[in-house]
N, C-alpha and C. Protein backbone atom coordinates (compact mmCIF):
# COMPACT_ATOMS: atom_id res chain seq x y z
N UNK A 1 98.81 -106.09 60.47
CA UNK A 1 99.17 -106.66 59.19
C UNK A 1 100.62 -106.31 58.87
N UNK A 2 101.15 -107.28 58.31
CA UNK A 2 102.83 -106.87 57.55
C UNK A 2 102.59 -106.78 56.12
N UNK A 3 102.52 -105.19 55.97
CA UNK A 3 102.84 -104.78 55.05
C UNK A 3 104.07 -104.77 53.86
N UNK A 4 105.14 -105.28 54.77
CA UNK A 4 107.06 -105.19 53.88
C UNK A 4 106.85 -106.69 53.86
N UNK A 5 108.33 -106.43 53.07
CA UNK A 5 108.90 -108.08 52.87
C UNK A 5 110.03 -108.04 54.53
N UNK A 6 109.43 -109.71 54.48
CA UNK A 6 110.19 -110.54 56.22
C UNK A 6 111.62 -110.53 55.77
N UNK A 7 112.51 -110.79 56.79
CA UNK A 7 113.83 -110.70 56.43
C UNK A 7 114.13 -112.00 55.53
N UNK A 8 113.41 -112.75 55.69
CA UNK A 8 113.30 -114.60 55.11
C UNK A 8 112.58 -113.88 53.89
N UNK A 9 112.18 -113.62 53.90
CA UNK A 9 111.44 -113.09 52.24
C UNK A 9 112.49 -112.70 51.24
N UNK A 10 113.25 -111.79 51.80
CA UNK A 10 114.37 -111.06 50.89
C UNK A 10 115.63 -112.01 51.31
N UNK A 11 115.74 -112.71 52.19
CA UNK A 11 116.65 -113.94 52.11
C UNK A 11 116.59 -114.84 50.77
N UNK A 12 115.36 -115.36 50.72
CA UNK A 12 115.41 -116.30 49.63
C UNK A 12 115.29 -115.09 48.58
N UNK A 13 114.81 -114.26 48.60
CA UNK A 13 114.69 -113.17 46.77
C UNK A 13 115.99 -113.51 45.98
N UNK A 14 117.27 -112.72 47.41
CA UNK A 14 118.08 -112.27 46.66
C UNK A 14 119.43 -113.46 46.54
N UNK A 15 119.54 -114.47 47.23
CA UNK A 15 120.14 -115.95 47.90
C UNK A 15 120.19 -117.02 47.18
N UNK A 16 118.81 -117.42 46.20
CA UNK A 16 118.47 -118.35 45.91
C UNK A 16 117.44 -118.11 44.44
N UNK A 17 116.20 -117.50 44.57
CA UNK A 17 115.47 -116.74 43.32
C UNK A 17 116.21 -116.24 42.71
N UNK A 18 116.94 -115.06 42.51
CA UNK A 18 117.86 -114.42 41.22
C UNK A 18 118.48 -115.08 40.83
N UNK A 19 119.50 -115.96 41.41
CA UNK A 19 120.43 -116.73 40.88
C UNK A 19 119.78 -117.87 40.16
N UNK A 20 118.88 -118.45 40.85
CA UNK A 20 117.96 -119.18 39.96
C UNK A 20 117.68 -118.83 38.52
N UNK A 21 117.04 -117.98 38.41
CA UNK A 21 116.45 -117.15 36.98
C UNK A 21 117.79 -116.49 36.53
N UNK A 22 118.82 -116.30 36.71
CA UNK A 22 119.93 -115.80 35.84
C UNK A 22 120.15 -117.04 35.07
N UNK A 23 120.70 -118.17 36.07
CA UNK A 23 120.89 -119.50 35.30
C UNK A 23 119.53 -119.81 34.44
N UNK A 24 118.48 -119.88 34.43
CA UNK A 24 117.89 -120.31 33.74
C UNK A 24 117.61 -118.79 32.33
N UNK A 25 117.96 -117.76 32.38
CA UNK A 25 118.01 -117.14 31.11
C UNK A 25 119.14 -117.19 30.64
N UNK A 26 120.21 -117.71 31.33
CA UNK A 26 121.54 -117.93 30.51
C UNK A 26 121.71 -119.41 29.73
N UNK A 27 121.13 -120.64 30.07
CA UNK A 27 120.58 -121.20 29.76
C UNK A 27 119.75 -120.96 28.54
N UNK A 28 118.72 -120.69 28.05
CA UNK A 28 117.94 -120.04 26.87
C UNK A 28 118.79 -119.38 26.14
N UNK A 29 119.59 -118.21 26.31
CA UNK A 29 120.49 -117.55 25.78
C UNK A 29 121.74 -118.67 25.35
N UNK A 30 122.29 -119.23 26.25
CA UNK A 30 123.32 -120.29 25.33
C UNK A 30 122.73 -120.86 24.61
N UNK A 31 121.39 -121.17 24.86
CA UNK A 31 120.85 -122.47 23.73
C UNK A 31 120.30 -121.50 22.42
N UNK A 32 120.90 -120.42 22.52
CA UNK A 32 120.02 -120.17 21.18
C UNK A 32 121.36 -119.28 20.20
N UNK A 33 122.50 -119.70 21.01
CA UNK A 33 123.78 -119.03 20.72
C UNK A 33 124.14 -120.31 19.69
N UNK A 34 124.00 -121.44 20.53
CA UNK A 34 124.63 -122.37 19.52
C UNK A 34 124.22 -122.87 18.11
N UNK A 35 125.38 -123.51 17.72
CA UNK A 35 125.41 -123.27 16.12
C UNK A 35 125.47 -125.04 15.97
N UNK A 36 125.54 -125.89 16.46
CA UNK A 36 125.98 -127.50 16.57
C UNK A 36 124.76 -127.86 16.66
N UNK A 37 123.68 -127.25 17.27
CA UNK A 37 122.41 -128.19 17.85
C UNK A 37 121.11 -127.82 16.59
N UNK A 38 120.43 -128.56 16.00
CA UNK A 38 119.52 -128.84 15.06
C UNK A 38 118.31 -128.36 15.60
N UNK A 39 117.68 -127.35 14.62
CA UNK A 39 116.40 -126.71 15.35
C UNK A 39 115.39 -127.86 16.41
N UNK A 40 115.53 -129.20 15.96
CA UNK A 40 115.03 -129.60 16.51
C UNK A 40 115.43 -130.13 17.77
N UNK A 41 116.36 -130.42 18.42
CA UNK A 41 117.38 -130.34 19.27
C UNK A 41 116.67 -129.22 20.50
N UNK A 42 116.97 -127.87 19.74
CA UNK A 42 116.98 -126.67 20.65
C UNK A 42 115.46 -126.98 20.78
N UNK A 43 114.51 -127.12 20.18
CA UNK A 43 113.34 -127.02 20.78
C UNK A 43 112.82 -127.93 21.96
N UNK A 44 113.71 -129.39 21.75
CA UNK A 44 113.40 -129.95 22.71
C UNK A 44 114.31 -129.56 23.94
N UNK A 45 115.28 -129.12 23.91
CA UNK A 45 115.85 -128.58 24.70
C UNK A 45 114.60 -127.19 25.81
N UNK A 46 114.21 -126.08 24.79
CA UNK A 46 113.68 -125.33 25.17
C UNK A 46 112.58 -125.72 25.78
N UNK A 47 111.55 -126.74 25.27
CA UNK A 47 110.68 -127.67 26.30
C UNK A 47 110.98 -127.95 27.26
N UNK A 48 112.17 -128.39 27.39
CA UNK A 48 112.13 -129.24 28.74
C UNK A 48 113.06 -127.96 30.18
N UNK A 49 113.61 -127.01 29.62
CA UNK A 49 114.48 -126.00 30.39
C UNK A 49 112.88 -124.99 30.51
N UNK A 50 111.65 -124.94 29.90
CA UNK A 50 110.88 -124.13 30.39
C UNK A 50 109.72 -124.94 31.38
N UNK A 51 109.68 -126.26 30.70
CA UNK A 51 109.08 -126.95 31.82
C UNK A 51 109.33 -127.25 32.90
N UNK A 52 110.49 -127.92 33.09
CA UNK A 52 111.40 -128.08 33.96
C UNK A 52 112.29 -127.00 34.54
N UNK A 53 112.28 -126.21 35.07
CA UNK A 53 112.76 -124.64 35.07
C UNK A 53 114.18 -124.91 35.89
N UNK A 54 114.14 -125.95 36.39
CA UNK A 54 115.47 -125.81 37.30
C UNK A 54 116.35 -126.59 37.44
N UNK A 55 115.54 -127.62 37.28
CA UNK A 55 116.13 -128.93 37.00
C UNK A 55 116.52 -129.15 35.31
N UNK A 56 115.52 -128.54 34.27
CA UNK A 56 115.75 -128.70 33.04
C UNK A 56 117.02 -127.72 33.05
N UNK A 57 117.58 -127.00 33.82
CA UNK A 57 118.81 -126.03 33.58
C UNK A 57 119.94 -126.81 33.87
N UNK A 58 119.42 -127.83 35.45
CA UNK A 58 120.89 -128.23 35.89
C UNK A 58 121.43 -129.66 34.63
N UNK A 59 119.82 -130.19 34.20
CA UNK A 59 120.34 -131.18 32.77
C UNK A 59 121.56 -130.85 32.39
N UNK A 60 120.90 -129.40 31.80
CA UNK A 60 121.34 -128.68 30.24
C UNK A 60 122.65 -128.58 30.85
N UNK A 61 123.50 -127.88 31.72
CA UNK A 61 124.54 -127.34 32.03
C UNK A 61 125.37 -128.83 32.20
N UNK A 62 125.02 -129.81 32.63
CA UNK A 62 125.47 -130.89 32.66
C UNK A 62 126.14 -131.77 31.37
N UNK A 63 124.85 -131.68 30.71
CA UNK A 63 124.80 -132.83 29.61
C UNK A 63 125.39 -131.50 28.59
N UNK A 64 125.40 -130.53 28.26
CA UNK A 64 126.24 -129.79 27.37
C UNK A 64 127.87 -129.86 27.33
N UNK A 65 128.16 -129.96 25.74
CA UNK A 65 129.61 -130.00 25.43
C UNK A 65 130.03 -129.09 25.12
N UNK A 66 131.03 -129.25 25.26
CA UNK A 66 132.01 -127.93 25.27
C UNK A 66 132.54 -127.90 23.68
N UNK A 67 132.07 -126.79 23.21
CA UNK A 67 131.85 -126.56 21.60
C UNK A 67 133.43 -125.95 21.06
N UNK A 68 134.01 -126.00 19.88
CA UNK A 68 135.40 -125.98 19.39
C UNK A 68 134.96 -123.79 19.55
N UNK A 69 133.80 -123.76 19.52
CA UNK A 69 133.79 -121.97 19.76
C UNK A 69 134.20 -121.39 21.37
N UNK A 70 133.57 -122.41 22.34
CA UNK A 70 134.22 -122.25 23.29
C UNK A 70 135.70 -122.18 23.81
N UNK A 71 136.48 -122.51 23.24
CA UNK A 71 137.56 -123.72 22.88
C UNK A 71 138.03 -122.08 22.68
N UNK A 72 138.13 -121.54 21.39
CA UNK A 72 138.78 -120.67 20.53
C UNK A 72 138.35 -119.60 21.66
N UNK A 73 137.17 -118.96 22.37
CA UNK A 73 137.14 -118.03 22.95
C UNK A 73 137.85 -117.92 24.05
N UNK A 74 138.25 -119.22 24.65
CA UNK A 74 138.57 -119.40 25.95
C UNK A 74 140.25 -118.95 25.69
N UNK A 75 140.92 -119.65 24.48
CA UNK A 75 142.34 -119.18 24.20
C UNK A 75 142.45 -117.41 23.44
N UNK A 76 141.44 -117.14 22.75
CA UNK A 76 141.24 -115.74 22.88
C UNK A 76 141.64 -114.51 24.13
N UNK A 77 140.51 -115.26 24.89
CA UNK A 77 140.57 -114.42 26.32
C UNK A 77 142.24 -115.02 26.74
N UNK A 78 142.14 -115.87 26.56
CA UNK A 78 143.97 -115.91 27.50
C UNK A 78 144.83 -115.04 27.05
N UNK A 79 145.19 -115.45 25.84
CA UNK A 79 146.46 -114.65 24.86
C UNK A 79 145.89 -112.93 25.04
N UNK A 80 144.70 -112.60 25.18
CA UNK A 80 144.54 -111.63 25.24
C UNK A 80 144.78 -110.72 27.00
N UNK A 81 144.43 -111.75 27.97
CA UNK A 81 145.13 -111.44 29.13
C UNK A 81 146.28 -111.25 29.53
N UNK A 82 146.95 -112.85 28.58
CA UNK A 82 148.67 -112.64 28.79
C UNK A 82 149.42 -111.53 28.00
N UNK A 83 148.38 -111.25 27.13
CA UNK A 83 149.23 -109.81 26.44
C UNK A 83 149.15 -108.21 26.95
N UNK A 84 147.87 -108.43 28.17
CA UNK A 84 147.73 -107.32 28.50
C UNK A 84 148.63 -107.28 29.89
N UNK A 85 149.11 -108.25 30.81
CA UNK A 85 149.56 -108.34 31.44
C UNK A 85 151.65 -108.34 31.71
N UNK A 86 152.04 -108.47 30.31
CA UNK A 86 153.11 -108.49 29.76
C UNK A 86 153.46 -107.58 29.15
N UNK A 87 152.41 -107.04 28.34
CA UNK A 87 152.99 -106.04 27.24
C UNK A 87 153.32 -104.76 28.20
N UNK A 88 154.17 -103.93 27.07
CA UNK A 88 155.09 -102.32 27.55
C UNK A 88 153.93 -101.71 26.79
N UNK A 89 154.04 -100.75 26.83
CA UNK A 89 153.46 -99.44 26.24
C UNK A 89 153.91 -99.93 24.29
N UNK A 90 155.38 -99.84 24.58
CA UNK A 90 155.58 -99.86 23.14
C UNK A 90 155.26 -101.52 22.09
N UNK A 91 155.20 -102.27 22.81
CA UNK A 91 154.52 -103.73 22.24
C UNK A 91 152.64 -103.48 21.86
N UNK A 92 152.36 -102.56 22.90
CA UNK A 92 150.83 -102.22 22.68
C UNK A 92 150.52 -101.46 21.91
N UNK A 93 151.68 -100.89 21.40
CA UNK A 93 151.58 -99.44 20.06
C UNK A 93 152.08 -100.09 19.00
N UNK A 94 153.11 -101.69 19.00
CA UNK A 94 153.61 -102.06 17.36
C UNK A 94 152.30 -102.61 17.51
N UNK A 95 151.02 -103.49 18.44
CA UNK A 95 149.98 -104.34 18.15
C UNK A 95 148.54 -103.25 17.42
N UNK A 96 148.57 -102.28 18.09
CA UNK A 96 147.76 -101.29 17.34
C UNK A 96 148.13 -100.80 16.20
N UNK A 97 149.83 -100.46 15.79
CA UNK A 97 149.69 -100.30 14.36
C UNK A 97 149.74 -101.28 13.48
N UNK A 98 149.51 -102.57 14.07
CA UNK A 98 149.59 -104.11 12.53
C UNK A 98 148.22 -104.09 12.57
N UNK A 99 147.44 -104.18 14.01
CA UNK A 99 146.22 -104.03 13.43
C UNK A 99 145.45 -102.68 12.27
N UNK A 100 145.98 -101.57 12.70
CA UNK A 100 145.88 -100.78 11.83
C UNK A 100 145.75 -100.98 10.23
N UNK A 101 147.48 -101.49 10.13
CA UNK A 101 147.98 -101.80 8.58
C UNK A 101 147.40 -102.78 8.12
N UNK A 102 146.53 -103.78 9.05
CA UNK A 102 145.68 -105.06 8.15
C UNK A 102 144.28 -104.28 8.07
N UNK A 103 144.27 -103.60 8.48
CA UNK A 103 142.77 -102.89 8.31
C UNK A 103 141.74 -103.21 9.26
N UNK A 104 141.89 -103.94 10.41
CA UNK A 104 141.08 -103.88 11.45
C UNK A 104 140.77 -102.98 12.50
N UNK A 105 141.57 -101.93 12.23
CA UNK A 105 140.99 -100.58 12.69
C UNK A 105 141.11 -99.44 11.81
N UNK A 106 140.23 -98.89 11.71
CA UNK A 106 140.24 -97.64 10.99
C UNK A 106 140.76 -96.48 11.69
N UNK A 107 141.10 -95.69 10.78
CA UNK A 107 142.19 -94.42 11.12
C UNK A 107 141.54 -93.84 12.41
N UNK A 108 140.42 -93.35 12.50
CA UNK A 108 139.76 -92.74 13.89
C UNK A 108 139.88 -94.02 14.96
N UNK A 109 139.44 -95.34 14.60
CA UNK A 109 139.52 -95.61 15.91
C UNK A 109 141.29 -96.01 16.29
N UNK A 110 141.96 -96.08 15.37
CA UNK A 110 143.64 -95.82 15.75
C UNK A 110 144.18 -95.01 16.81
N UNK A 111 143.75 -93.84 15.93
CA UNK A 111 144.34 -92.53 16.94
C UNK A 111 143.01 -92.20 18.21
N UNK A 112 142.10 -92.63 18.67
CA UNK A 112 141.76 -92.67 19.78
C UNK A 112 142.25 -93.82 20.54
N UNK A 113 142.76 -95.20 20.10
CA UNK A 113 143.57 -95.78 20.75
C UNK A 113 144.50 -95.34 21.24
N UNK A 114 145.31 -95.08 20.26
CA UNK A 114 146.86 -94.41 20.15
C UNK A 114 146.55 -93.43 21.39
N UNK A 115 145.99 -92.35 21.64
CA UNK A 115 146.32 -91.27 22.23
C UNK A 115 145.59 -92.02 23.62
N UNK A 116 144.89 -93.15 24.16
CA UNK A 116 144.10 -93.23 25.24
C UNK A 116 145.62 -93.82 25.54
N UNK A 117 146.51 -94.76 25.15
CA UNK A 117 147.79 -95.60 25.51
C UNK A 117 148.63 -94.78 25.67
N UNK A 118 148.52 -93.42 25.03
CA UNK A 118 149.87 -92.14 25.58
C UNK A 118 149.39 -91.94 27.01
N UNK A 119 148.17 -91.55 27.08
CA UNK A 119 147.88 -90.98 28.22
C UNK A 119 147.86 -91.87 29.51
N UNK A 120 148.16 -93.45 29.03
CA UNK A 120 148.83 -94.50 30.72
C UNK A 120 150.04 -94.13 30.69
């Protein structure tokens, strides 16, 4: 008797199954992120991505638009790359103290900034 998993067993597990089921809980998870689609919308959505488990994913990823939140996160992450990739030490210490002075960081988490940016 074979007791283990065949090398074809853990071929498809880790190849084809995980990636499968990631997309399809990321899937569920976007659909329940968005703010555009009408409860009734998402439910039929959620019908058909649990019935359809794989195919209702490749729909969804298809037929989904690209939302003005996407939009704003996507230029988020940039400006926030191009600033980490550009900035000096001292551009990263005037950006921590405006955030400071508008009040989006509080005094403790300042100076644990402040002192983690001395110490690069």
């Amino acid at each position: 008797m074979n007791d283990g998993i065949s090398f074809w067993d853990g071929f498809l597990l880790m190849l084809i199954w995980i990636p499968l089921i990631m997309c399809w809980a990321f899937a569920l998870i976007d659909l329940f992120r968005r703010d555009d689609l009408s409860g009734w919308a998402k439910a039929l959505w959620i019908i058909a991505i649990i019935i359809l488990p794989f195919l209702g994913v490749l729909i969804y990823f298809i037929v989904r638009p690209v939302t003005a939140q996407d939009v704003e996160t996507q230029e988020e992450y940039a400006k926030e790359v191009d600033f980490e990739k550009t900035a000096t030490s001292v551009d990263r210490l005037a950006k921590l103290t405006e955030l400071h002075e508008k009040g989006v960081l509080t005094d403790e988490q300042f100076e644990k900034k402040k002192a983690k940016l001395i110490r690069e």
